[in-house]
Protein backbone atom coordinates (compact mmCIF):
# COMPACT_ATOMS: atom_id res chain seq x y z
CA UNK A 1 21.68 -0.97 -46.09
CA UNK A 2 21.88 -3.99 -47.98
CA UNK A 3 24.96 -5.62 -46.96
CA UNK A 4 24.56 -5.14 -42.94
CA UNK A 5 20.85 -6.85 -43.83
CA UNK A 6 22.12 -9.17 -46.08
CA UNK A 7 24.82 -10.65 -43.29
CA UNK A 8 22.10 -10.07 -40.86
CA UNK A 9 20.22 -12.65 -42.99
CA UNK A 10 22.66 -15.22 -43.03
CA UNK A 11 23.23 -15.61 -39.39
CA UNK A 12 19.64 -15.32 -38.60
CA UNK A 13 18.99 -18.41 -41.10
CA UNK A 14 21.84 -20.22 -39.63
CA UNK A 15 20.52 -19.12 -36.05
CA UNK A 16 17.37 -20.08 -37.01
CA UNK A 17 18.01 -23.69 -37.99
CA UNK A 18 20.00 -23.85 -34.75
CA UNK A 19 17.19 -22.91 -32.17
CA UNK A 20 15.05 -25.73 -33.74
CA UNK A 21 12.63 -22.97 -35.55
CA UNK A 22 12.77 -24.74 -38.86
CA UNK A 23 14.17 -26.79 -41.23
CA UNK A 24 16.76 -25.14 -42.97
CA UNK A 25 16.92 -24.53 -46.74
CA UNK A 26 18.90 -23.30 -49.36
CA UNK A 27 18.33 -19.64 -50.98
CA UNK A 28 19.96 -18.70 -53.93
CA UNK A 29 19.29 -15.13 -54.94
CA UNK A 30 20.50 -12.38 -57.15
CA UNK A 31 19.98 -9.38 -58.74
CA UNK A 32 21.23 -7.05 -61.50
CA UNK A 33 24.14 -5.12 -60.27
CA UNK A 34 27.07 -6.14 -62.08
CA UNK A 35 31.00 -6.40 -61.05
CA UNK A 36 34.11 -7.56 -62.12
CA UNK A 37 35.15 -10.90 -61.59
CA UNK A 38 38.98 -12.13 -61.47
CA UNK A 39 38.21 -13.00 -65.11
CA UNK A 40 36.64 -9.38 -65.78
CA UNK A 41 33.54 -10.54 -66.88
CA UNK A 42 30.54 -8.98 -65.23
CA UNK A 43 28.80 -11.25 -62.62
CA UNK A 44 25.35 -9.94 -60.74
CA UNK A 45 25.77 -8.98 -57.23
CA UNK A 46 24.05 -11.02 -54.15
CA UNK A 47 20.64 -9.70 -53.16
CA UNK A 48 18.63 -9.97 -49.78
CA UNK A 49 16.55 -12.76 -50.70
CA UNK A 50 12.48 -12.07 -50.28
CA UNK A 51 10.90 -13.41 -47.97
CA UNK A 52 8.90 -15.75 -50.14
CA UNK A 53 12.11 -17.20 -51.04
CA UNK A 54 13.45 -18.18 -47.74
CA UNK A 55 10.84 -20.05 -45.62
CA UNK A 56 7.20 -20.87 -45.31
CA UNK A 57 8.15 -20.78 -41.36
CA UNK A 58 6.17 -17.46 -39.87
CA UNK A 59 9.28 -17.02 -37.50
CA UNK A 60 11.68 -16.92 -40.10
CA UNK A 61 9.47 -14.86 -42.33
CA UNK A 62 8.82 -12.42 -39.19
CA UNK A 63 12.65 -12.38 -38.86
CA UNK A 64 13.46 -11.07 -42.53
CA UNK A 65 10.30 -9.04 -42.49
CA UNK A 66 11.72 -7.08 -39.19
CA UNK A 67 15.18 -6.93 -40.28
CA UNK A 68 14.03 -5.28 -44.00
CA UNK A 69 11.74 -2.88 -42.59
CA UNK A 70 14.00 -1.82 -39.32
CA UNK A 71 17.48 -3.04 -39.22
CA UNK A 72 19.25 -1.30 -36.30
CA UNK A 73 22.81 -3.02 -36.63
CA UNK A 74 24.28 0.07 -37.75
CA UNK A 75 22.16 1.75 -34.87
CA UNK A 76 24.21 -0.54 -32.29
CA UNK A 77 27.60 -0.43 -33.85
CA UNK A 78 27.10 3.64 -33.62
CA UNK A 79 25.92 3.66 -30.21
CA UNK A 80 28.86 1.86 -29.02
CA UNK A 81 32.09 3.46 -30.98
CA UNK A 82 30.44 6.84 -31.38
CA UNK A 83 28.17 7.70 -28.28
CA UNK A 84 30.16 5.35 -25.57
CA UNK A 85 33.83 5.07 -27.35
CA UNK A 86 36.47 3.01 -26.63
CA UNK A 87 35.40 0.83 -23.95
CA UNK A 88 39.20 -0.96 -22.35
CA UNK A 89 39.01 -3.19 -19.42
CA UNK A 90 38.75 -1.47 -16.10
CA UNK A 91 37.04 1.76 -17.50
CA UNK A 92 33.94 3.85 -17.20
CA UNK A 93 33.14 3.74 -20.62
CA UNK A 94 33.06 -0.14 -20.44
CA UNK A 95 30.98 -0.16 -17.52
CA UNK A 96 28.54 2.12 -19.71
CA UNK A 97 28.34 -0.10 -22.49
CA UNK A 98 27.79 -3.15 -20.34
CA UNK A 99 24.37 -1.64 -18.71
CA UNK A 100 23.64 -0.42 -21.90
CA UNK A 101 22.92 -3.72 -23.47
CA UNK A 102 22.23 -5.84 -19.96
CA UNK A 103 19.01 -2.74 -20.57
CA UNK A 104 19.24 -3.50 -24.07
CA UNK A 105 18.22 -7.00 -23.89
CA UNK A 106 16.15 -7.11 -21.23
CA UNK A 107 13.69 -4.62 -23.41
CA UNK A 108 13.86 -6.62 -25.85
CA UNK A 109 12.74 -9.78 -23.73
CA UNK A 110 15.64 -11.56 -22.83
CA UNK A 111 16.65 -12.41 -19.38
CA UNK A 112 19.47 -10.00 -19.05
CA UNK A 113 22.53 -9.55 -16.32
CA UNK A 114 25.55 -8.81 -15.76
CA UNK A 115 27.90 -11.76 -13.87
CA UNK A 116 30.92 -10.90 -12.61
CA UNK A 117 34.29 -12.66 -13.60
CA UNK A 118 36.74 -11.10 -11.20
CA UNK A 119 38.84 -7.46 -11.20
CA UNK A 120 41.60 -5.19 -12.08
CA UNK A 121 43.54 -4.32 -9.63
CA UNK A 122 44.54 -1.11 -11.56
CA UNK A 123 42.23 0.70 -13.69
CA UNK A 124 42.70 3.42 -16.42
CA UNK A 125 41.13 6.39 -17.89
CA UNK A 126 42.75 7.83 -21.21
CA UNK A 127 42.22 11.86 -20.97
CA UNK A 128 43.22 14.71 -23.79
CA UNK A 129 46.54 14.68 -25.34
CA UNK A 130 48.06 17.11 -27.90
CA UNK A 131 51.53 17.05 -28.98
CA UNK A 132 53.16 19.26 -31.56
CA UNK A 133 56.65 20.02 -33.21
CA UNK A 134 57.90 23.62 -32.53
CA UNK A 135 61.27 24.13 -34.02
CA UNK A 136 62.21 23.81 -36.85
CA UNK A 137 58.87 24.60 -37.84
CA UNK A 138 55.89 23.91 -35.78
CA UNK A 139 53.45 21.48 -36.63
CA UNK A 140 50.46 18.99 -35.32
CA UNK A 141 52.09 15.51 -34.27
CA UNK A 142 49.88 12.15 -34.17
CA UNK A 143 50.71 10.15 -31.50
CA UNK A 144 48.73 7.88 -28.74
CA UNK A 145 50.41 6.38 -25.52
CA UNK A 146 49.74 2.74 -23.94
CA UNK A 147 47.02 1.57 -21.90
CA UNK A 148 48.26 2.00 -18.11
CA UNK A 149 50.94 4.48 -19.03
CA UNK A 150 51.09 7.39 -17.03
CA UNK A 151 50.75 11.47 -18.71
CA UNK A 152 52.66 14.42 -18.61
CA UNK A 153 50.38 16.54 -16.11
CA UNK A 154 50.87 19.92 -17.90
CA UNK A 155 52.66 20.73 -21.26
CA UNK A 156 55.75 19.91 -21.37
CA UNK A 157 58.12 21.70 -24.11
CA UNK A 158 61.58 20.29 -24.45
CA UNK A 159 64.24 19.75 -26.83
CA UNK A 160 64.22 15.65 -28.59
CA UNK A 161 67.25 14.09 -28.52
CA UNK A 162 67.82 10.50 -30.44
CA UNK A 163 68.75 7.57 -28.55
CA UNK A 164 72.32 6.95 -27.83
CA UNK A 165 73.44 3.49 -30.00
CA UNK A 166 76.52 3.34 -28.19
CA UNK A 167 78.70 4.67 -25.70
CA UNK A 168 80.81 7.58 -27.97
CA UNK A 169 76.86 8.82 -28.94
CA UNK A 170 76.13 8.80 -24.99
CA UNK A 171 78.99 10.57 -23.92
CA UNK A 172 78.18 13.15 -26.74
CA UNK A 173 74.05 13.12 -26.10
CA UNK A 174 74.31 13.22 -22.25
CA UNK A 175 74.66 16.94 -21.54
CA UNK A 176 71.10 16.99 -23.55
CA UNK A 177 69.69 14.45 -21.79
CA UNK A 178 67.95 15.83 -18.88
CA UNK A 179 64.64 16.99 -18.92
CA UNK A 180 64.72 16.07 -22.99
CA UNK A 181 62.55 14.21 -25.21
CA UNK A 182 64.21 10.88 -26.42
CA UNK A 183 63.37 9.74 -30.12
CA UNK A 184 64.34 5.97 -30.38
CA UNK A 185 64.76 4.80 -33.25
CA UNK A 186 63.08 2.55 -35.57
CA UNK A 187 64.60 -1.16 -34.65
CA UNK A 188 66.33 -0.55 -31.61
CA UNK A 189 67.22 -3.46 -29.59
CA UNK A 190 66.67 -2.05 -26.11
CA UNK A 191 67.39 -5.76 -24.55
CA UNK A 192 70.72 -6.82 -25.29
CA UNK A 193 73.31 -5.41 -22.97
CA UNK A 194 74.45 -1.93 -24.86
CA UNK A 195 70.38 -1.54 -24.78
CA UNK A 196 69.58 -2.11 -21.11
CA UNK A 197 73.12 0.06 -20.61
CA UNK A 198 72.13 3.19 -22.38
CA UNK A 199 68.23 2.64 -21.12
CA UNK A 200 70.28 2.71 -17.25
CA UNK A 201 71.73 5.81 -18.40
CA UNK A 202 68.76 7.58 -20.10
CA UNK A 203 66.53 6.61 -17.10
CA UNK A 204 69.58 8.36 -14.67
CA UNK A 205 69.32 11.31 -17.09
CA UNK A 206 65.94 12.27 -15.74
CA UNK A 207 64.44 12.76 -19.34
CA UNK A 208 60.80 14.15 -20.38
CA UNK A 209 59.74 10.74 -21.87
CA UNK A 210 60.52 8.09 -24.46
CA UNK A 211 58.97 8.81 -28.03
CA UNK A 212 59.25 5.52 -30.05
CA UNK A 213 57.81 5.14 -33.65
CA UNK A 214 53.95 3.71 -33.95
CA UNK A 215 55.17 1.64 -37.07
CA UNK A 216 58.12 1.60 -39.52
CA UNK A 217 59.24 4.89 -41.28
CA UNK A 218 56.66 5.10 -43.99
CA UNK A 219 53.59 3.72 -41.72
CA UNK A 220 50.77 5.94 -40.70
CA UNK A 221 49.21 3.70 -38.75
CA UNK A 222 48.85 3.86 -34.71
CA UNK A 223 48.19 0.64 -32.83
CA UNK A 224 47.68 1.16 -28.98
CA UNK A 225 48.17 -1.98 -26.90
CA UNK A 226 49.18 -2.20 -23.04
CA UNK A 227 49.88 -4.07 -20.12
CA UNK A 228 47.35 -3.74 -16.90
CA UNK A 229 49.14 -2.81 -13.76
CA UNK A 230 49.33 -4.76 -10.14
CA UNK A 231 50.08 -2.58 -8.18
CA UNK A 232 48.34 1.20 -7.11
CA UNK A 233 50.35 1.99 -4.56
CA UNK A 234 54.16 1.27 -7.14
CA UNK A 235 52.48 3.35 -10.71
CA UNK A 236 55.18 3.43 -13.54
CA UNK A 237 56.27 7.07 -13.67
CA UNK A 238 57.88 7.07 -17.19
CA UNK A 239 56.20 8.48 -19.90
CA UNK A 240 56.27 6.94 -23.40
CA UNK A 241 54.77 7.94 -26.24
CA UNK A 242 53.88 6.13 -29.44
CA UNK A 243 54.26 8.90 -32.86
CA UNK A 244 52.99 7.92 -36.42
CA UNK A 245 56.01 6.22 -38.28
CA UNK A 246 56.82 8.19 -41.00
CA UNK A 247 56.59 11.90 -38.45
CA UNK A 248 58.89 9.79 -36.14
CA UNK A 249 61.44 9.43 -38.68
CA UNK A 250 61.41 13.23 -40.00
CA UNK A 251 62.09 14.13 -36.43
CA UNK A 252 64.86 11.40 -36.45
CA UNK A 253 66.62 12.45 -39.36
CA UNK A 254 66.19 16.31 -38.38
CA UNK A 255 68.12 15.65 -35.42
CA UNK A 256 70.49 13.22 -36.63
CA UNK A 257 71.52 15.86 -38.55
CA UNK A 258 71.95 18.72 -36.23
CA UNK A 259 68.88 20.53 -36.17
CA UNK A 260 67.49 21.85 -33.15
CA UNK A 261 64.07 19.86 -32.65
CA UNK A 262 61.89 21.17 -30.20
CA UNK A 263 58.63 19.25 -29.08
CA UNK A 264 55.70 19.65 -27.03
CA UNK A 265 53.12 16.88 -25.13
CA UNK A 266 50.18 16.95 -23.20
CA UNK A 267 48.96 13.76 -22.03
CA UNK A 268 46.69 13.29 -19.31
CA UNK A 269 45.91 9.80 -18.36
CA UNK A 270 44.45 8.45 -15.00
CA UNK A 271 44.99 5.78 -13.08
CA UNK A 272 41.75 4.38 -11.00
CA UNK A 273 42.60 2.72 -7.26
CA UNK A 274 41.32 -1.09 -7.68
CA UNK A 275 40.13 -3.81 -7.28
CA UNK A 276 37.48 -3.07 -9.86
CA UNK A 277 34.87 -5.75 -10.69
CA UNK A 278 34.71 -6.24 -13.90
CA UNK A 279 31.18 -8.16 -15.97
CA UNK A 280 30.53 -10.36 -18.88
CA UNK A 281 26.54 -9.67 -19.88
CA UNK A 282 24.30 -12.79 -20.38
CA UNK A 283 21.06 -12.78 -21.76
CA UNK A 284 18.64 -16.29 -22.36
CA UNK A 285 15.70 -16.55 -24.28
CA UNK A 286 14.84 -19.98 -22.92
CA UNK A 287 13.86 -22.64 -25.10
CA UNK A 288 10.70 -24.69 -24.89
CA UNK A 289 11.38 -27.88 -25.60
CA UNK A 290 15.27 -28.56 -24.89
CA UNK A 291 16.06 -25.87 -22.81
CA UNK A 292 18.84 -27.64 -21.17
CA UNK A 293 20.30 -27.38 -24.82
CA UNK A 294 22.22 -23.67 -25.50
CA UNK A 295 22.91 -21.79 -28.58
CA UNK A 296 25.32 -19.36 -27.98
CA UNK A 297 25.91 -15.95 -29.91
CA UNK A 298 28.15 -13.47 -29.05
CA UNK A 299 31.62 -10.92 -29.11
CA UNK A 300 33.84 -9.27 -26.32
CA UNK A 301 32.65 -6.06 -25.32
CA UNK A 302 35.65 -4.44 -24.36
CA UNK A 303 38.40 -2.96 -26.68
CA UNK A 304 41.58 -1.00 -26.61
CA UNK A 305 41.59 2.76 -25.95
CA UNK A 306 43.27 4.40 -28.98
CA UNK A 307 40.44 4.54 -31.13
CA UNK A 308 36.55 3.90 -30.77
CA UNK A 309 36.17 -0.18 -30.89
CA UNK A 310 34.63 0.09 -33.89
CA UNK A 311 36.14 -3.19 -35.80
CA UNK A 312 37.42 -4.56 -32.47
CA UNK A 313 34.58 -5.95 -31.72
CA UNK A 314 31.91 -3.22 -32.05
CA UNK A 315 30.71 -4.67 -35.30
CA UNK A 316 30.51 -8.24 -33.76
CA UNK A 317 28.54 -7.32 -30.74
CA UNK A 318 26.57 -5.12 -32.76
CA UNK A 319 25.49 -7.92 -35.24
CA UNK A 320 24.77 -10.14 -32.13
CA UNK A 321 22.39 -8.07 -30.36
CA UNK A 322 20.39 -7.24 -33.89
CA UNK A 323 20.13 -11.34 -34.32
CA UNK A 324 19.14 -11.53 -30.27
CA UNK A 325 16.44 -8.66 -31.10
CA UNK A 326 15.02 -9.73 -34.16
CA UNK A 327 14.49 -13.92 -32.88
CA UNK A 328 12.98 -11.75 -30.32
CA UNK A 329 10.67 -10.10 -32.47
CA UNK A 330 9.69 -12.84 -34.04
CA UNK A 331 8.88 -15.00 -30.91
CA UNK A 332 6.80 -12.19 -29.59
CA UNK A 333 4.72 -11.18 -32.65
CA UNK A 334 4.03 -15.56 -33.46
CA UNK A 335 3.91 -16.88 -30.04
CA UNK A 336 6.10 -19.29 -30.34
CA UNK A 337 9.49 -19.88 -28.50
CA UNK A 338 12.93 -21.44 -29.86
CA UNK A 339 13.32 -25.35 -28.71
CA UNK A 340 16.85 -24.58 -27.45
CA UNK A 341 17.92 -22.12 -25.79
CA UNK A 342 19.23 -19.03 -26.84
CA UNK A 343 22.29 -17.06 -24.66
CA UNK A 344 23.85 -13.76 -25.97
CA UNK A 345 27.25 -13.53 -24.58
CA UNK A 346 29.11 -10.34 -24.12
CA UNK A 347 32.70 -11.09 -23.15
CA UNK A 348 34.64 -8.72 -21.62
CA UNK A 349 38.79 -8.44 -20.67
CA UNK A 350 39.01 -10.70 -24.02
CA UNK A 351 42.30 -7.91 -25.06
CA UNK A 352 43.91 -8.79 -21.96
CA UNK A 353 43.99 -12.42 -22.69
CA UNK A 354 40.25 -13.84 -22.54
CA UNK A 355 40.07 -13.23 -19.03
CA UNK A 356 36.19 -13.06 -19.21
């Protein structure tokens, strides 16, 4: 608990001298604990400084006091990638989260809401999906699909063909084309004109979907990204799928080489009929003495779909509302109020370009 308390510390002091609650000072505090340094000598480890150290200032003292005896950083960060989840732009699960601290707040003293920024047009719910390899032997595949890209409906089991580089490897591939799943390889340029010819060609085919790698060959890593759609009544149709690097190329070089590949996908994504409103959450604790006068905390709310939001930015708005709960805290349990103004900002559509 140490570290989320000890960064808790830091922006609370900063915070602190900010809102007008004190003069700020300078802590320096350690404790056995040795590590390594560059050098590899041993050097002691920072510790949360005591509260004597700090301040004589009962707010910040009720600050550290509160934070010590009942941090709940790690309490937020887990409600909001564990219990709510990924939280993208134009989704349920964002809409959850966003009550969930506008409620959050408000207990806590704050005057909460939610203001609106504008809408999606198009919004998206990522369901299930479970792919696997079948032939030559079968195993589990790890693979995600865009943001606004559509699913399979049911399971769809199909042979994988690898993208034709040319027009001699399309004349050979197109009898397996139809209804098969297309690994592209690593690199491909799908823009210059043999790419847009053999992407005509594939989409004439009729094919399953498009199964690109997540990263290069020996990356395990799966980003998921995407583009919001316009339009509900024109949905893209085509399905594309995004498999871990180094099971991409396996499959690749299986078929490359004449083995029969044979793969199966379930996806089932939603689309959601806009426009959808979409929030930012705004909470003041409104200064005394230069209210006019804002100090602003905060993180966007929303995240990408593919995993929970955890780093991006669960841990940011996480350590925001702590600091927001524990001034709080403190104001209550002294009386007093910050000079300036204090607003908690929670941001959302930030992944789709800062649009809150």
């Amino acid at each position: 608990m140490r570290g989320p308390v000890l960064r808790s510390c830091a922006l609370l002091l900063g915070l602190s001298g900010a809102l007008g609650c004190r003069e700020p000072t300078t802590v320096v505090a350690s404790e056995p604990g040795p590590e390594v340094s560059d050098g590899g000598a041993e050097v002691s480890a920072p510790a949360v400084p005591g509260v004597d150290s700090i301040s004589d200032d009962p707010v910040v003292r009720t600050i550290v006091t509160v934070a010590e005896a009942d941090s709940q950083v790690e309490a937020h960060a887990r409600k909001l990638a564990v219990d709510i989840g990924p939280r993208l732009t134009g989704s349920g699960a964002l809409i959850t989260a966003e009550r969930w601290a506008e409620e959050s707040l408000g207990s806590w003293g704050l005057e909460a809401r939610r203001e609106r920024w504008g809408e999606v047009a198009v919004g998206f719910e990522r369901g299930p999906a479970r792919g696997s390899q079948i032939r030559p032997q079968r195993r589990e595949l790890e693979f995600s699909t865009e943001a606004w890209s559509p699913g399979t409906r049911d399971m769809v089991r199909a042979q994988a063909v690898v993208w034709p580089g040319d027009d001699a490897e399309l004349r050979a591939r197109k009898p397996y084309l139809r209804n098969a799943w297309v690994l592209v390889p690593w690199g491909t340029n799908m823009r210059d004109a043999t790419g847009k010819r053999m992407a005509a060609a594939v989409d004439k085919a009729g094919v399953a979907g498009l199964i690109f790698a997540a990263g290069a060959p020996d990356d395990q890593l799966i980003v998921t990204q995407g583009e919001p759609w316009e339009d509900f009544k024109h949905l893209p149709t085509r399905v594309v799928l995004h498999l871990r690097g180094d099971q991409h190329a396996e499959l690749v070089t299986a078929a490359e080489a004449g083995e029969l590949v044979q793969l199966e996908f379930s996806v089932d994504n939603h689309f959601i009929e806009g426009p959808l409103p979409q929030h930012n959450v705004i909470a003041d604790l409104v200064g005394d003495e230069h209210p006019e006068q804002v100090v602003i905390i905060g993180g966007h709310l929303d995240s990408w779909d593919g995993a929970s939001g955890a780093v991006d930015n669960a841990t940011g708005v996480a350590t925001s509302l702590e600091a927001a709960r524990l001034i709080a805290a403190a104001c209550e349990r002294t009386g007093r109020r910050p000079r300036r103004t204090l607003s908690v900002q929670l941001w959302s559509g930030e992944e789709q370009g800062l649009l809150g």
